[in-house]
C-alpha atoms as a PDB file:
ATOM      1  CA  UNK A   1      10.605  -9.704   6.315  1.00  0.00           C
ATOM      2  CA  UNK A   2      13.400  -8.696   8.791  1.00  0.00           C
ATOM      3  CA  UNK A   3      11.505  -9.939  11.512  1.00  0.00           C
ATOM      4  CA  UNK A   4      10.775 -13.664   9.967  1.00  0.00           C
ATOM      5  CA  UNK A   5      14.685 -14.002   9.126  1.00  0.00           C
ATOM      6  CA  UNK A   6      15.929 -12.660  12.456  1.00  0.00           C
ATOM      7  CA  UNK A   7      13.427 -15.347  14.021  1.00  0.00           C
ATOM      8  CA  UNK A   8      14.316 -18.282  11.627  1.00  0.00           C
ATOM      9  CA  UNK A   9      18.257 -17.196  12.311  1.00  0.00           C
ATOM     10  CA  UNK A  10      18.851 -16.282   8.494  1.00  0.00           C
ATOM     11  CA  UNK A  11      20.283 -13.375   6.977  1.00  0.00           C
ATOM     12  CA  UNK A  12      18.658 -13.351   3.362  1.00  0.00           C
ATOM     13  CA  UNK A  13      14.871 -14.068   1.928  1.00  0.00           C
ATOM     14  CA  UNK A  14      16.465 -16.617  -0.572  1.00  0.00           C
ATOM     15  CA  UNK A  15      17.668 -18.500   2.823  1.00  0.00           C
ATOM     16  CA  UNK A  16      13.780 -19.018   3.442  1.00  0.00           C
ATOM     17  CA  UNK A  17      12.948 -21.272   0.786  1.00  0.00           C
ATOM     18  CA  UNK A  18      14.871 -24.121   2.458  1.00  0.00           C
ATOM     19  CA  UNK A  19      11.822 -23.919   4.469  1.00  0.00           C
ATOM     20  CA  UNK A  20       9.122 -22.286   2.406  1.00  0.00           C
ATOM     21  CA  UNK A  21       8.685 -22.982  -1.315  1.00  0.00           C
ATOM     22  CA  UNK A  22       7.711 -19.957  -2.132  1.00  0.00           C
ATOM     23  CA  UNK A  23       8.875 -15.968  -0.705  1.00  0.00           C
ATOM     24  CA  UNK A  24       7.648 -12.661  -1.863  1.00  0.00           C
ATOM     25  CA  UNK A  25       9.432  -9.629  -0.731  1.00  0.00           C
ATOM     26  CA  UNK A  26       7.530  -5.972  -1.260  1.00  0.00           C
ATOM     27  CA  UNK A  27       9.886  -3.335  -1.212  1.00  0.00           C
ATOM     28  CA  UNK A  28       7.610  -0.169  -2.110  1.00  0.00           C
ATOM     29  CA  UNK A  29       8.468   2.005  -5.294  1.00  0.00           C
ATOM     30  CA  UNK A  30      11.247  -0.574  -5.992  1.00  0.00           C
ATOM     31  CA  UNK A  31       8.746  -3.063  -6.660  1.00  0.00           C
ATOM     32  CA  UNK A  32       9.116  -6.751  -5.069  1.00  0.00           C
ATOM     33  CA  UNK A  33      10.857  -9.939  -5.516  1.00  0.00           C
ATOM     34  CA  UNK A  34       9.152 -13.529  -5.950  1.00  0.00           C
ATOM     35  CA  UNK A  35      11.706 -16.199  -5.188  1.00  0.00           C
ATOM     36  CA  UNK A  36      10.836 -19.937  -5.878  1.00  0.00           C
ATOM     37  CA  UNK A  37      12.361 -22.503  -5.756  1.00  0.00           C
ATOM     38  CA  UNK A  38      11.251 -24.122  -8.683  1.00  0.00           C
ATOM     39  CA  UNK A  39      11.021 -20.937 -10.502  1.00  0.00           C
ATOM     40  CA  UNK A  40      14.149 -18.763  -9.381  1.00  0.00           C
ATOM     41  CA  UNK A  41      13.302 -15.311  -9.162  1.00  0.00           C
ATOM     42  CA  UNK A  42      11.088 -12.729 -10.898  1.00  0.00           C
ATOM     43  CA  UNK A  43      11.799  -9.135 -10.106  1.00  0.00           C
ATOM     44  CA  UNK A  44       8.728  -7.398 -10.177  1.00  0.00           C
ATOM     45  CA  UNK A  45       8.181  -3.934 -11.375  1.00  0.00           C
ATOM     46  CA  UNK A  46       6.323  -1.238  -9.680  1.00  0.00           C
ATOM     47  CA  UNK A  47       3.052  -0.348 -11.251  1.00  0.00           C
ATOM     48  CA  UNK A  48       2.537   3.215 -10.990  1.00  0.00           C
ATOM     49  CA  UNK A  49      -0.647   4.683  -9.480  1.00  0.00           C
ATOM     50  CA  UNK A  50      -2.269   7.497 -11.183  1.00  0.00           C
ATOM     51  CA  UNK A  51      -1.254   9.253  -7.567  1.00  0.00           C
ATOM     52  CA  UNK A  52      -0.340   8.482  -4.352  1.00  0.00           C
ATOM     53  CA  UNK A  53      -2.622   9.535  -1.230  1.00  0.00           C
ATOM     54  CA  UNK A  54      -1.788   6.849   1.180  1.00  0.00           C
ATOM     55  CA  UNK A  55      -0.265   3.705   1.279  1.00  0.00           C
ATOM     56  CA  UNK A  56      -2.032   2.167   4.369  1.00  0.00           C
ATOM     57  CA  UNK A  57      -3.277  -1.337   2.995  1.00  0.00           C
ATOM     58  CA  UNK A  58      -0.605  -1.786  -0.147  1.00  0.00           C
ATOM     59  CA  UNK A  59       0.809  -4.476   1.391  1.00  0.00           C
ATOM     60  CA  UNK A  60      -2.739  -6.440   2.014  1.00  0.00           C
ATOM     61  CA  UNK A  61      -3.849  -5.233  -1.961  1.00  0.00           C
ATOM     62  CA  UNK A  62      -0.790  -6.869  -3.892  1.00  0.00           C
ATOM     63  CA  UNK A  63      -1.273 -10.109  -1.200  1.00  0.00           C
ATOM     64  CA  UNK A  64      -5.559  -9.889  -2.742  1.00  0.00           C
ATOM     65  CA  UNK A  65      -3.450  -9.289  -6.389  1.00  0.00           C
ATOM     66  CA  UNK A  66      -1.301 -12.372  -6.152  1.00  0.00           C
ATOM     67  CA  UNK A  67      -3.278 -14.693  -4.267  1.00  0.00           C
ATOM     68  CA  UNK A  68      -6.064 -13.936  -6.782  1.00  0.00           C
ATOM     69  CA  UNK A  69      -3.599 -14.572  -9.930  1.00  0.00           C
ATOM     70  CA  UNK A  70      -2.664 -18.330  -8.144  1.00  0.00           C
ATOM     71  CA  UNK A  71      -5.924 -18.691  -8.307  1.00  0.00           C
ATOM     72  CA  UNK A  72      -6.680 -18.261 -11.551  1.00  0.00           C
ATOM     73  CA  UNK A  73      -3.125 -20.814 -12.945  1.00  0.00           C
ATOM     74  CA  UNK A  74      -0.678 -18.159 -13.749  1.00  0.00           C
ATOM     75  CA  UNK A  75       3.058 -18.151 -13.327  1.00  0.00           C
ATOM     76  CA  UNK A  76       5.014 -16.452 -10.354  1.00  0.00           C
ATOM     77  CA  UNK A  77       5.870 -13.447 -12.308  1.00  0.00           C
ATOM     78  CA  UNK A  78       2.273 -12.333 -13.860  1.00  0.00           C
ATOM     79  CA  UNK A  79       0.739 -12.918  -9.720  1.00  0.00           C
ATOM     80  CA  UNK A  80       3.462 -10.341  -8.596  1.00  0.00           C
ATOM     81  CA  UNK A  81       2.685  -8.282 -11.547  1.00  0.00           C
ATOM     82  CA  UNK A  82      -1.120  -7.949 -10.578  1.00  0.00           C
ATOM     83  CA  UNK A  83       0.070  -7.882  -6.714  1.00  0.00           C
ATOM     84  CA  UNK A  84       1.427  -4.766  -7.582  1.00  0.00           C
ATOM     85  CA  UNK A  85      -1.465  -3.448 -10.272  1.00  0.00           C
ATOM     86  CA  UNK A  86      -3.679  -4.119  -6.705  1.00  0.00           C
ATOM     87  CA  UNK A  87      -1.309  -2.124  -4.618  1.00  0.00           C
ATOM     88  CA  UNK A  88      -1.278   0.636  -7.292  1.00  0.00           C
ATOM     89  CA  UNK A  89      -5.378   1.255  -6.549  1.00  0.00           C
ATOM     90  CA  UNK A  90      -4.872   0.692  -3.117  1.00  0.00           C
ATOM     91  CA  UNK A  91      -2.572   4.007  -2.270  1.00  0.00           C
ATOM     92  CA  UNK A  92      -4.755   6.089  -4.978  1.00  0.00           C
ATOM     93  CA  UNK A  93      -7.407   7.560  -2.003  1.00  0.00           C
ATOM     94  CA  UNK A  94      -7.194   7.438   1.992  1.00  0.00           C
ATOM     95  CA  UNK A  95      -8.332   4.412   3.397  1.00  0.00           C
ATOM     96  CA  UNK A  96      -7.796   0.857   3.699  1.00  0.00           C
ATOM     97  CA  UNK A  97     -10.781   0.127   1.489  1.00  0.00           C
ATOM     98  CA  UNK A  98     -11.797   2.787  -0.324  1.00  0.00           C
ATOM     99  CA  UNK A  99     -10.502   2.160  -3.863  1.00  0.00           C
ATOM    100  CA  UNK A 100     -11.079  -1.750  -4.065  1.00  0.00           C
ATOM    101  CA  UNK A 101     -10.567  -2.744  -7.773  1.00  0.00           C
ATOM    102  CA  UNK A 102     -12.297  -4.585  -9.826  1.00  0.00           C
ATOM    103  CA  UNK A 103     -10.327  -7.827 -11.651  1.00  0.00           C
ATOM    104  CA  UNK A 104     -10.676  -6.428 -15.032  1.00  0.00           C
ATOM    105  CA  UNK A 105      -9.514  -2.992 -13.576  1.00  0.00           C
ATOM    106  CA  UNK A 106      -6.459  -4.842 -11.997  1.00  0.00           C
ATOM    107  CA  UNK A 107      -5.889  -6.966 -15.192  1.00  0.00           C
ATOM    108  CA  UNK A 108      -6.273  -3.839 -17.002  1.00  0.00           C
ATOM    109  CA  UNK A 109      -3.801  -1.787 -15.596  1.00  0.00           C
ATOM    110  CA  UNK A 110      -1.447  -4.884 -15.117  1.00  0.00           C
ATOM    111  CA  UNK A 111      -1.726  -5.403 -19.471  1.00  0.00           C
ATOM    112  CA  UNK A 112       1.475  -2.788 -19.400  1.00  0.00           C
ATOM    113  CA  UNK A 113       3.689  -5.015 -17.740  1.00  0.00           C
ATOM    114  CA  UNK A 114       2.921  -8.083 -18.762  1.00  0.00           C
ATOM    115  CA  UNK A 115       1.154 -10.532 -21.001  1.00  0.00           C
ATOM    116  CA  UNK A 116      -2.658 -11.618 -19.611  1.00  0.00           C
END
């Protein structure tokens, strides 16, 4: 994120949806924002893995999560929620790809937070 506003000349993520509709920052156990700006923003929670091993490919699992609720018609908020029920199985075992989820198991998991 740093790096795209330092190169756009911006100091905040909500500065980026003059020129972006949409902006989703991760920001580890704290969770992640989704600004729109149609929508405002949705704070996201963290979804807690059952443990954490390593967190190589978090970032690509909640991108899989969200991209996959878009597809599917649901709001800003429930995508980031099962962005972050992705990244939860993603830093369970070592490896990039070694604990890809199902979509019920992401759905699943994601039910705590949210309403699916």
């Amino acid at each position: 994120m740093r790096y795209a506003l330092r190169f756009m000349g911006l100091t905040t993520p909500k500065q980026l949806l003059a020129h972006v509709e949409l902006v989703v920052v991760t920001m580890g156990r704290r969770g992640s924002l989704v600004l729109s700006r149609e929508h405002g923003t949705h704070r996201i929670p963290r979804v807690p893995p059952k443990r954490i091993v390593d967190v190589t490919g978090a970032g690509d699992a909640y991108r899989a999560g969200f991209y996959a609720g878009m597809s599917r018609g649901y709001d800003h908020g429930r995508c980031g929620i099962l962005g972050s029920a992705a990244a939860s199985f993603a830093i369970e075992a070592k490896g990039t790809q070694t604990t890809l989820p199902s979509w019920v198991a992401v759905v699943r998991r994601a039910r705590r937070f949210g309403d699916f």
